[in-house]
PDB file of N, CA and C in Angstrom:
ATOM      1  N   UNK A   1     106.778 103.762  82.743  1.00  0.00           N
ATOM      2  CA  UNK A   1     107.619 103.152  83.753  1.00  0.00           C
ATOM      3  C   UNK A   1     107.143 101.740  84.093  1.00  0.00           C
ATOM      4  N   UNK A   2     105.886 101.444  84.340  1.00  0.00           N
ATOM      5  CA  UNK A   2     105.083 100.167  84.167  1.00  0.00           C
ATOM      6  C   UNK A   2     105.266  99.047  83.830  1.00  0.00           C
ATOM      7  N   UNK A   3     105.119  99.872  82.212  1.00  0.00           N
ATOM      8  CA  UNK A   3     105.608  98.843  81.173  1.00  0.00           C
ATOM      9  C   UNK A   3     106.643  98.638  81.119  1.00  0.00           C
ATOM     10  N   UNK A   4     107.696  99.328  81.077  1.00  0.00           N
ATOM     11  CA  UNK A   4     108.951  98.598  81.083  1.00  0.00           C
ATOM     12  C   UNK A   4     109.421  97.572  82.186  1.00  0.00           C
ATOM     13  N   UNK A   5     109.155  98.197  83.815  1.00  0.00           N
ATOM     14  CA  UNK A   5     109.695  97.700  84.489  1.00  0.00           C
ATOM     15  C   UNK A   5     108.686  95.834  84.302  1.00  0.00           C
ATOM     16  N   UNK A   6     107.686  95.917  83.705  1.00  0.00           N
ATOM     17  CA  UNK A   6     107.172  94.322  83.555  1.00  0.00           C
ATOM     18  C   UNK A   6     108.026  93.911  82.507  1.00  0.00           C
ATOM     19  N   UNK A   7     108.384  94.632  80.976  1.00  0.00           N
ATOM     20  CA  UNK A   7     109.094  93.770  80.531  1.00  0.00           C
ATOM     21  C   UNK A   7     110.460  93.661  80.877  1.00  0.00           C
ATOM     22  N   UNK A   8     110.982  94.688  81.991  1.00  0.00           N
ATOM     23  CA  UNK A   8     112.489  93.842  82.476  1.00  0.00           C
ATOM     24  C   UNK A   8     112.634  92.448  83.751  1.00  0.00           C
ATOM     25  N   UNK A   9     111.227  92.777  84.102  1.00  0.00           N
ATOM     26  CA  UNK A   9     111.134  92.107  85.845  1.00  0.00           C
ATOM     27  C   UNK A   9     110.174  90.324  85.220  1.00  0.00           C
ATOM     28  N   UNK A  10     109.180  90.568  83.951  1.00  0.00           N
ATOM     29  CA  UNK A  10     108.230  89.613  83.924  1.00  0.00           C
ATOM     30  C   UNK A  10     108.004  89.038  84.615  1.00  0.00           C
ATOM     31  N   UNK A  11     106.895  89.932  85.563  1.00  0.00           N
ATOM     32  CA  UNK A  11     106.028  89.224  86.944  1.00  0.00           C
ATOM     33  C   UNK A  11     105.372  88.685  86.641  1.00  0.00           C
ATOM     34  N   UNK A  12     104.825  87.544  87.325  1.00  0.00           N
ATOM     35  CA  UNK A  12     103.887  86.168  87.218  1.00  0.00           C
ATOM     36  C   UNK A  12     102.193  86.985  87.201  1.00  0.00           C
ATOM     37  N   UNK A  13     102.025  87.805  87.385  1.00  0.00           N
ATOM     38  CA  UNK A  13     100.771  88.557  87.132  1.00  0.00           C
ATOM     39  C   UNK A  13     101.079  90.327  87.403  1.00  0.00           C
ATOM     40  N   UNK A  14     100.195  90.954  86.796  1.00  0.00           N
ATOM     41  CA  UNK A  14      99.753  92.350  86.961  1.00  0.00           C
ATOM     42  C   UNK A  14      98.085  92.909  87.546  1.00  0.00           C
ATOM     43  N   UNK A  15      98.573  93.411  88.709  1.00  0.00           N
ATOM     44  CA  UNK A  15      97.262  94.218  89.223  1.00  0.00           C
ATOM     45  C   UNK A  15      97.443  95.657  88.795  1.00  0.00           C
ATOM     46  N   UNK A  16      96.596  95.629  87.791  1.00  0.00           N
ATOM     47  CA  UNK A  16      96.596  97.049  87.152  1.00  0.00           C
ATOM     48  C   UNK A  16      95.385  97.905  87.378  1.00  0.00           C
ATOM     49  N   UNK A  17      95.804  98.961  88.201  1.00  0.00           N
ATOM     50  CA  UNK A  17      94.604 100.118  88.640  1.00  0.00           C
ATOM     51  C   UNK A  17      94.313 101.184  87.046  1.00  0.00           C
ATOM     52  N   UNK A  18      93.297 101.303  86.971  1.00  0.00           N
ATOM     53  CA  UNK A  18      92.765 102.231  85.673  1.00  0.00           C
ATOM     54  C   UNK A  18      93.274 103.611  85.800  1.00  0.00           C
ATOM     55  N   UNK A  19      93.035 104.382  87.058  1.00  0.00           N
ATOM     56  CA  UNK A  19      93.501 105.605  87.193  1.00  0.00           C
ATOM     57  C   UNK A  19      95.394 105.840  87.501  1.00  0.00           C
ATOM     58  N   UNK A  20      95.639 106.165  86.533  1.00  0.00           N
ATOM     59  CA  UNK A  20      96.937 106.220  86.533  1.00  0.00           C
ATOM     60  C   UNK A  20      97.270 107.649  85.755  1.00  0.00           C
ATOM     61  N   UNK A  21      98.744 108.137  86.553  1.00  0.00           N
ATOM     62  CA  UNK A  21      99.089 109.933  86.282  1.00  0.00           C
ATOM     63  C   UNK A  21      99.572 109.749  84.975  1.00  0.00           C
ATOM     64  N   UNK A  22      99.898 108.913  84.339  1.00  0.00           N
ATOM     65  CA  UNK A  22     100.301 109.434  82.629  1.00  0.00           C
ATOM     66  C   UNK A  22      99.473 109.077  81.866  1.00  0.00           C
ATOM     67  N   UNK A  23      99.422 107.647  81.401  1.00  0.00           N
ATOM     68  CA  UNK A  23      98.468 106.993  80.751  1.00  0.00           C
ATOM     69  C   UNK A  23      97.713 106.336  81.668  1.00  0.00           C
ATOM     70  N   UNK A  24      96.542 106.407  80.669  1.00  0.00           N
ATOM     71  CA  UNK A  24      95.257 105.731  81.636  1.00  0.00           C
ATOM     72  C   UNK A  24      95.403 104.181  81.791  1.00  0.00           C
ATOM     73  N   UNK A  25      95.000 103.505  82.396  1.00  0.00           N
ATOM     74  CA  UNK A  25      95.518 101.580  82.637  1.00  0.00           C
ATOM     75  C   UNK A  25      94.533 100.763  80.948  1.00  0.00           C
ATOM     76  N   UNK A  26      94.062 101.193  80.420  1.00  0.00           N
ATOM     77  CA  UNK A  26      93.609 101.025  78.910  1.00  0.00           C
ATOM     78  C   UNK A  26      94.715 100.919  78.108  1.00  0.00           C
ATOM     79  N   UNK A  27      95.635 102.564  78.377  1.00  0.00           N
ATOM     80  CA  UNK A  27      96.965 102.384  77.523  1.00  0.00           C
ATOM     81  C   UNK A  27      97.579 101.533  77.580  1.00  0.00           C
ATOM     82  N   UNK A  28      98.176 101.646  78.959  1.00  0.00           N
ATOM     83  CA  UNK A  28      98.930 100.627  79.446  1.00  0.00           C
ATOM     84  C   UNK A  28      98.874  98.649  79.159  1.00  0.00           C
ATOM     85  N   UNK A  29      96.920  98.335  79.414  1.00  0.00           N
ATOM     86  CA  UNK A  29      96.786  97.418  79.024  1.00  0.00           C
ATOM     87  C   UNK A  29      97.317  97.147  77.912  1.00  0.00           C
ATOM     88  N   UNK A  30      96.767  97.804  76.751  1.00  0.00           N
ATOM     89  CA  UNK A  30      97.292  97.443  75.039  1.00  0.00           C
ATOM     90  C   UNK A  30      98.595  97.520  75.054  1.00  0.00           C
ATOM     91  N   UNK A  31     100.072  98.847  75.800  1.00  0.00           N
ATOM     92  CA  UNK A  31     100.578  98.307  75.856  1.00  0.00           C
ATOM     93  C   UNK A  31     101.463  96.982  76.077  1.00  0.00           C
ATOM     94  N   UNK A  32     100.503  96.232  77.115  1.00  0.00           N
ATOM     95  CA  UNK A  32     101.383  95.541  77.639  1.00  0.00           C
ATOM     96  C   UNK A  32     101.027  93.924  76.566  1.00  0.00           C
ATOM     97  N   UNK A  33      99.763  94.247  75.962  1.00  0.00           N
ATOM     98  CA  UNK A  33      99.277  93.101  75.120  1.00  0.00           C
ATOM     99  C   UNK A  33      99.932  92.946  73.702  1.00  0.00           C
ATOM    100  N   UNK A  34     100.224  94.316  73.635  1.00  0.00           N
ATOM    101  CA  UNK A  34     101.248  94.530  72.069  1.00  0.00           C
ATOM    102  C   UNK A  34     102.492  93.885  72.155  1.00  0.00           C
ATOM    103  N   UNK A  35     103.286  94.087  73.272  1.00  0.00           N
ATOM    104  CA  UNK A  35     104.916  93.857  73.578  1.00  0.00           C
ATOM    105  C   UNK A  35     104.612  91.898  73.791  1.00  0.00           C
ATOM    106  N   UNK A  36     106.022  91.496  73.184  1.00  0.00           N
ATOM    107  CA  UNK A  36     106.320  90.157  73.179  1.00  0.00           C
ATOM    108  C   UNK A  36     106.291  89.617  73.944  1.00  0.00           C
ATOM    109  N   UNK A  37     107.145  90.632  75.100  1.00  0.00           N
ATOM    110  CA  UNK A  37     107.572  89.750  76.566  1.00  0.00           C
ATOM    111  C   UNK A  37     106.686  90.038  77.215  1.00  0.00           C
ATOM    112  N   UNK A  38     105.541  90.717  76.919  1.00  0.00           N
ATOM    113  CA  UNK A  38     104.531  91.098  78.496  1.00  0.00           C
ATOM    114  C   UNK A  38     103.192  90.314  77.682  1.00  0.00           C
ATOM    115  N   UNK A  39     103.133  89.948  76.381  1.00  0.00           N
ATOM    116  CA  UNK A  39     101.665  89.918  76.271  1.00  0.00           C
ATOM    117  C   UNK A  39     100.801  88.773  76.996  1.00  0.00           C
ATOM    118  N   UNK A  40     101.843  87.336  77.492  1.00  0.00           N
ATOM    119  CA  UNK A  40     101.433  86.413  78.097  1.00  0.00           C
ATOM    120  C   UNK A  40     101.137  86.284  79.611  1.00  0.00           C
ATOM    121  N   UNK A  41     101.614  87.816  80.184  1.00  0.00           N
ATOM    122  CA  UNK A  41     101.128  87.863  81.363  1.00  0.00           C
ATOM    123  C   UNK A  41      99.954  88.590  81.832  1.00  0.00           C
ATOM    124  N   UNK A  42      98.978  87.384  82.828  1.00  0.00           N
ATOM    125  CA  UNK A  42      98.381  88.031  82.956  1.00  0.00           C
ATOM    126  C   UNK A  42      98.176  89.398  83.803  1.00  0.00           C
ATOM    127  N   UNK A  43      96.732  89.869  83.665  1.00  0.00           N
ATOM    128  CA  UNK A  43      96.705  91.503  83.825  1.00  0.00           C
ATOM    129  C   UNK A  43      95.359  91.219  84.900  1.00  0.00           C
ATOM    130  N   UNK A  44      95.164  91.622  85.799  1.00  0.00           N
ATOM    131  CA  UNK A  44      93.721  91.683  86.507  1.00  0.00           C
ATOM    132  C   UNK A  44      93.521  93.355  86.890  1.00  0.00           C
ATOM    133  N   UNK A  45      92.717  93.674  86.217  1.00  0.00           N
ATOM    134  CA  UNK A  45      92.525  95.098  85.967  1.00  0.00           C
ATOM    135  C   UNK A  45      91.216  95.366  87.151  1.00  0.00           C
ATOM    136  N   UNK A  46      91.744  96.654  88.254  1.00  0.00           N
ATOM    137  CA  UNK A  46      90.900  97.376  89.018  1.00  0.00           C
ATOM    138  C   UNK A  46      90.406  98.407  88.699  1.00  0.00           C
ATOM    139  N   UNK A  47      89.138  99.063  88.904  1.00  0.00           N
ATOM    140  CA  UNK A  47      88.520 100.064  88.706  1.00  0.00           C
ATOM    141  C   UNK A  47      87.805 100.699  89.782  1.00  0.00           C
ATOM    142  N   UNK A  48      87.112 101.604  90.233  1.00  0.00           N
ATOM    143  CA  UNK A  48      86.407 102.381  90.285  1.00  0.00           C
ATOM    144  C   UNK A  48      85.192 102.837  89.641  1.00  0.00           C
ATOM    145  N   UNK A  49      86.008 102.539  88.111  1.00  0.00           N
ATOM    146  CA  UNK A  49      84.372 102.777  87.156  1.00  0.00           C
ATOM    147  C   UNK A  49      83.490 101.374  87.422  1.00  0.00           C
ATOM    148  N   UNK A  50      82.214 101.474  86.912  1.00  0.00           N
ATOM    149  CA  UNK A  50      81.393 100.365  87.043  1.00  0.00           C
ATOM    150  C   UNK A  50      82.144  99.440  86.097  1.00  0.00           C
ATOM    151  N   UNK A  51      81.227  98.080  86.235  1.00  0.00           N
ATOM    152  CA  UNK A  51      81.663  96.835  85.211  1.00  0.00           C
ATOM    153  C   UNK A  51      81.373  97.072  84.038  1.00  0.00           C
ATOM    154  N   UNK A  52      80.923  98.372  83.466  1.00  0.00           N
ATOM    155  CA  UNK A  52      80.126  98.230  82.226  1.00  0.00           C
ATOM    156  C   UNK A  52      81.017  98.547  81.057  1.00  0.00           C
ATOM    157  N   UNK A  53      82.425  98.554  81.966  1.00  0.00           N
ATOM    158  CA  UNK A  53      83.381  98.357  81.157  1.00  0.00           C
ATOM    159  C   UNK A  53      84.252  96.966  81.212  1.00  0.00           C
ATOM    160  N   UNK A  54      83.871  96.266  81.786  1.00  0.00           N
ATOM    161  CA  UNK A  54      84.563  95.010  82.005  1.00  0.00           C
ATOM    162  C   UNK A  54      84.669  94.150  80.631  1.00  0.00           C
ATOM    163  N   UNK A  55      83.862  94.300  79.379  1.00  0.00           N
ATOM    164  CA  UNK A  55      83.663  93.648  78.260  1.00  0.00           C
ATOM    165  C   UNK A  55      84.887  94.137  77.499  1.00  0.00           C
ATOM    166  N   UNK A  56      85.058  95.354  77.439  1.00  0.00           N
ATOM    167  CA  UNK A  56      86.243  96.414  77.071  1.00  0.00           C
ATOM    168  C   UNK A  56      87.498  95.931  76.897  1.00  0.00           C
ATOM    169  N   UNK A  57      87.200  95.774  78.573  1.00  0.00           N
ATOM    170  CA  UNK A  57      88.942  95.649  79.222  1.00  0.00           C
ATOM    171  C   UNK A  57      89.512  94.291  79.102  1.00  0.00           C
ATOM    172  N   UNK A  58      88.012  92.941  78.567  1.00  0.00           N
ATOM    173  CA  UNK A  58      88.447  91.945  78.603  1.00  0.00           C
ATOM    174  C   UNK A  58      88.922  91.517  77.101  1.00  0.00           C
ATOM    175  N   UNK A  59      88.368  92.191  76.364  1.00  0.00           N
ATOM    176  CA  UNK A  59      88.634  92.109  74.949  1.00  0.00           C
ATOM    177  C   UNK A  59      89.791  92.750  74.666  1.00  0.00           C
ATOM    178  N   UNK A  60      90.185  93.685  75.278  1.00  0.00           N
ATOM    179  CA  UNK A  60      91.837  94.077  74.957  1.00  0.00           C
ATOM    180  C   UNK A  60      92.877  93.757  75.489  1.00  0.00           C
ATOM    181  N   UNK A  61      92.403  92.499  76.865  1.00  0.00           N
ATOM    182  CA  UNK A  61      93.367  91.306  77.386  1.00  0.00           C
ATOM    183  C   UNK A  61      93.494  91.269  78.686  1.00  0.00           C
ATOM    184  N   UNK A  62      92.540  92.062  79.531  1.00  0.00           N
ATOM    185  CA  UNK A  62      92.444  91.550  80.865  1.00  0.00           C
ATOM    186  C   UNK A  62      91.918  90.201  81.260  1.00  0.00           C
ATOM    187  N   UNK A  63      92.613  89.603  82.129  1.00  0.00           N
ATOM    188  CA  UNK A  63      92.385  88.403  82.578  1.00  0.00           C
ATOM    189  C   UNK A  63      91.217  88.204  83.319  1.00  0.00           C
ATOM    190  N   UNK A  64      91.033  89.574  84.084  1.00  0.00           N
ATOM    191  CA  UNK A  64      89.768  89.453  85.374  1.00  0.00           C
ATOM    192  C   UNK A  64      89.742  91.159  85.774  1.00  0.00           C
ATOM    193  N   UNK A  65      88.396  91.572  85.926  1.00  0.00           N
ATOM    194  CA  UNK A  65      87.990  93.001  86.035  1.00  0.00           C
ATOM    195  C   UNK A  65      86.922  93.204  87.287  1.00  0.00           C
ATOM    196  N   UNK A  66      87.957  93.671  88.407  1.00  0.00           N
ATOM    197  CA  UNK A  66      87.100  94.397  89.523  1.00  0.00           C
ATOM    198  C   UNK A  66      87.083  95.745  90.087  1.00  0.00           C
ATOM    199  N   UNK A  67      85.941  95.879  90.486  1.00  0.00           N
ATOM    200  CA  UNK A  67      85.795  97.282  90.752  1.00  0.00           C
ATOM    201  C   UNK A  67      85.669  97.372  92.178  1.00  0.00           C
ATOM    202  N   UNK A  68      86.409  98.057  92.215  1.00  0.00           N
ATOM    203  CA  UNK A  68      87.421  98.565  93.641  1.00  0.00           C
ATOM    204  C   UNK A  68      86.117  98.791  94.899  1.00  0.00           C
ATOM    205  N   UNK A  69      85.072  99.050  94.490  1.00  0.00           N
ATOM    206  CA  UNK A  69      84.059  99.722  95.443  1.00  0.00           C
ATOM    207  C   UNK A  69      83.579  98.628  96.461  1.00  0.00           C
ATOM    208  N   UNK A  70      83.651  97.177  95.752  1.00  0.00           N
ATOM    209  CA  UNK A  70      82.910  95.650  96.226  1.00  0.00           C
ATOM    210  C   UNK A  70      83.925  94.817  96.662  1.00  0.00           C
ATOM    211  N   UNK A  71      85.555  95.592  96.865  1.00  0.00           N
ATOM    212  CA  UNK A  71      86.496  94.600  97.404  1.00  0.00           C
ATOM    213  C   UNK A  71      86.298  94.841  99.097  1.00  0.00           C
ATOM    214  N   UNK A  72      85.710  93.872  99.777  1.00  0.00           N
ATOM    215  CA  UNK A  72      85.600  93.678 101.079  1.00  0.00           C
ATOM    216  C   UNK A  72      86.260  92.582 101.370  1.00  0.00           C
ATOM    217  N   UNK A  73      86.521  92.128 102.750  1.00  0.00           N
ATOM    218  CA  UNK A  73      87.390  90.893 103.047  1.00  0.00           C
ATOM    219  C   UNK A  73      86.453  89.819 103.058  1.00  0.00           C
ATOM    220  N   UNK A  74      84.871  90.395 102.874  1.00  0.00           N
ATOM    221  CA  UNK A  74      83.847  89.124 103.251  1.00  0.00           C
ATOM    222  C   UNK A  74      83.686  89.333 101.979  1.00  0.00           C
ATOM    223  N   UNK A  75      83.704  89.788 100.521  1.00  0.00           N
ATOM    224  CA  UNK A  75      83.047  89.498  99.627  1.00  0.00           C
ATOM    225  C   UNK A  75      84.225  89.548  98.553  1.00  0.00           C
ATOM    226  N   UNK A  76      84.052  90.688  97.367  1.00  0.00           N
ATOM    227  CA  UNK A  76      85.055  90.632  96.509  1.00  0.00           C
ATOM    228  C   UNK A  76      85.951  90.034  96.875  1.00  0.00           C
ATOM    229  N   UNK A  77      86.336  90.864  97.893  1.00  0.00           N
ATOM    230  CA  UNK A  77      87.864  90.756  98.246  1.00  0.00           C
ATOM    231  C   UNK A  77      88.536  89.361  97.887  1.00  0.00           C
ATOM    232  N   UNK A  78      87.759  88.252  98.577  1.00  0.00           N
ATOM    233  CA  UNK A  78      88.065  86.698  98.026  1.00  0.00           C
ATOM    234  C   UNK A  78      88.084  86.472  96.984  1.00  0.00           C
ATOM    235  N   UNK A  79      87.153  86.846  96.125  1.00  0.00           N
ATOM    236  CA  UNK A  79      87.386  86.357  94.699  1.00  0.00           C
ATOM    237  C   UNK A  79      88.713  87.303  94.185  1.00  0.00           C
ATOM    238  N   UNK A  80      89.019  88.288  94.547  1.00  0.00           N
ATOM    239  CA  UNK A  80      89.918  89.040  93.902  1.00  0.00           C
ATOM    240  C   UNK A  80      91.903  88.081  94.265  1.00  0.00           C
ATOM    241  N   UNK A  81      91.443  87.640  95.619  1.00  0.00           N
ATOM    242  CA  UNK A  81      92.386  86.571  95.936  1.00  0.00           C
ATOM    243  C   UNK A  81      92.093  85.683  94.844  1.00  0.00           C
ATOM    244  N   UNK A  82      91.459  84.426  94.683  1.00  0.00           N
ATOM    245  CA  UNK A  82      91.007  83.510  93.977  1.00  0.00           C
ATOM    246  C   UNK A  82      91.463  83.785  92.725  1.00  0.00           C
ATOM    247  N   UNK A  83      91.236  85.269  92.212  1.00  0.00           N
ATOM    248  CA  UNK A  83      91.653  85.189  90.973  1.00  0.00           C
ATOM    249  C   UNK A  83      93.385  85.733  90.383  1.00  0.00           C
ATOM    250  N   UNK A  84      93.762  85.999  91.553  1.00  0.00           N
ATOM    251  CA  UNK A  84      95.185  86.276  91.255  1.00  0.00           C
ATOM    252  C   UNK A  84      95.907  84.461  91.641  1.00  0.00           C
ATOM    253  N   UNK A  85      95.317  84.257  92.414  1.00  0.00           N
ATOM    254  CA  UNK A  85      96.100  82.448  92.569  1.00  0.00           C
ATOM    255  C   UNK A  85      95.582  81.775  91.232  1.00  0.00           C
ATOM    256  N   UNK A  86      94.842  82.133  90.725  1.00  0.00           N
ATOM    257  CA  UNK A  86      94.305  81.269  89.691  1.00  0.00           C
ATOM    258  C   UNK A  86      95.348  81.542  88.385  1.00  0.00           C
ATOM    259  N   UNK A  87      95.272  83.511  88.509  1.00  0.00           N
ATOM    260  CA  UNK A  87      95.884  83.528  87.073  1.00  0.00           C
ATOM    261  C   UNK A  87      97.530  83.294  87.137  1.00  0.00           C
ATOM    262  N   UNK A  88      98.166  83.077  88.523  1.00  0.00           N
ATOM    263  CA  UNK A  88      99.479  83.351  88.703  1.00  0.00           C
ATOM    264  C   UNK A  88      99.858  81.787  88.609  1.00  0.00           C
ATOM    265  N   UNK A  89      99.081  80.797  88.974  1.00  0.00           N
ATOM    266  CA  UNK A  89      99.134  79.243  88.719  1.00  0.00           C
ATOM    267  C   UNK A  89      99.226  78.927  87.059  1.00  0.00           C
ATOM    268  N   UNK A  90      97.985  79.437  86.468  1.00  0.00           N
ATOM    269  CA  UNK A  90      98.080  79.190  84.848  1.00  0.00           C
ATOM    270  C   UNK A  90      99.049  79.907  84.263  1.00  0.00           C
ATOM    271  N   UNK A  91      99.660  81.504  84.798  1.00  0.00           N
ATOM    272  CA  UNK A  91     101.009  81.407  84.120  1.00  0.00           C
ATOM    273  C   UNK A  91     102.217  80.937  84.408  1.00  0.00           C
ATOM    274  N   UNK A  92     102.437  80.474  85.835  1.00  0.00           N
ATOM    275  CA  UNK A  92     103.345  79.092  85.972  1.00  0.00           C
ATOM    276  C   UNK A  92     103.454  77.913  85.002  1.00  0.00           C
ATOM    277  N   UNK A  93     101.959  77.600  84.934  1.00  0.00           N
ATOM    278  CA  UNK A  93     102.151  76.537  84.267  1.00  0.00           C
ATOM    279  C   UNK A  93     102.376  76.611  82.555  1.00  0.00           C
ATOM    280  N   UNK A  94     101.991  77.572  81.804  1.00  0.00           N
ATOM    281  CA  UNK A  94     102.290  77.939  80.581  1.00  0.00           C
ATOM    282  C   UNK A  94     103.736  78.599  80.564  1.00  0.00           C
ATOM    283  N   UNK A  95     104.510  79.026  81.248  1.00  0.00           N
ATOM    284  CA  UNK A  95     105.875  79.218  81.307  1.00  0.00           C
ATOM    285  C   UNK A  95     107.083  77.662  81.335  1.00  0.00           C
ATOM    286  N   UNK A  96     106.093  76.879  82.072  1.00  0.00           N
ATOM    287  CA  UNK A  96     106.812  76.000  82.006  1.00  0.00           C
ATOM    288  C   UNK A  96     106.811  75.001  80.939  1.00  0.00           C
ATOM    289  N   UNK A  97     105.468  74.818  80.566  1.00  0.00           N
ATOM    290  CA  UNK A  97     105.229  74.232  79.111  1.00  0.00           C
ATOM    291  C   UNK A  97     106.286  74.548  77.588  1.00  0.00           C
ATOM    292  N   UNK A  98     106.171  76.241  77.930  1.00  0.00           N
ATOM    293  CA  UNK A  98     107.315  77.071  76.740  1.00  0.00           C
ATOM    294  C   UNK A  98     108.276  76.603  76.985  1.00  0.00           C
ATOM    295  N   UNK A  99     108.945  76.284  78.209  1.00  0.00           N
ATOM    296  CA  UNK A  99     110.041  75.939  78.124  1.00  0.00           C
ATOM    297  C   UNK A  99     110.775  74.620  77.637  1.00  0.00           C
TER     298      UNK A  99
END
């Protein structure tokens, strides 16, 4: 459902949680890196598991990998802002370039 609704909607970014009821957010990632219309958006992938998967998730096309345990409003939490303005700016601006 995910995946499709990104490749009918192509949102300017994806916050994708790992624990998910069908496929796990791994699937989903590769799905969304395989498909034409989704592979240029970015993905900022949340977890629960430690970072010691963050190498993983970045090699199969996450943009940015946090773990849910260190999002506070005084700590993560900002960078987790920071990095959705960051990645939602660079795909503005590469959308507009394509065009």
């Amino acid at each position: 459902m995910g995946v499709r609704y990104a490749q009918e909607k192509r949102p300017d970014a994806i916050l994708l949680d790992m624990m998910l009821p069908s496929l796990d957010g791994v699937g989903v990632l590769r799905e969304l890196k395989q498909c034409p219309t989704t592979n240029v958006i970015p993905v900022i992938v949340l977890s629960g598991l430690s970072q010691k998967n963050e190498p993983k998730l970045k090699a199969a096309g996450a943009a940015a990998y946090f773990e849910k345990s260190t999002l506070t409003l005084d700590g993560e939490g900002k960078a987790l802002i920071q990095a959705i303005q960051q990645v939602v700016g660079e795909h503005a601006q590469s959308t507009v370039r394509a065009e």
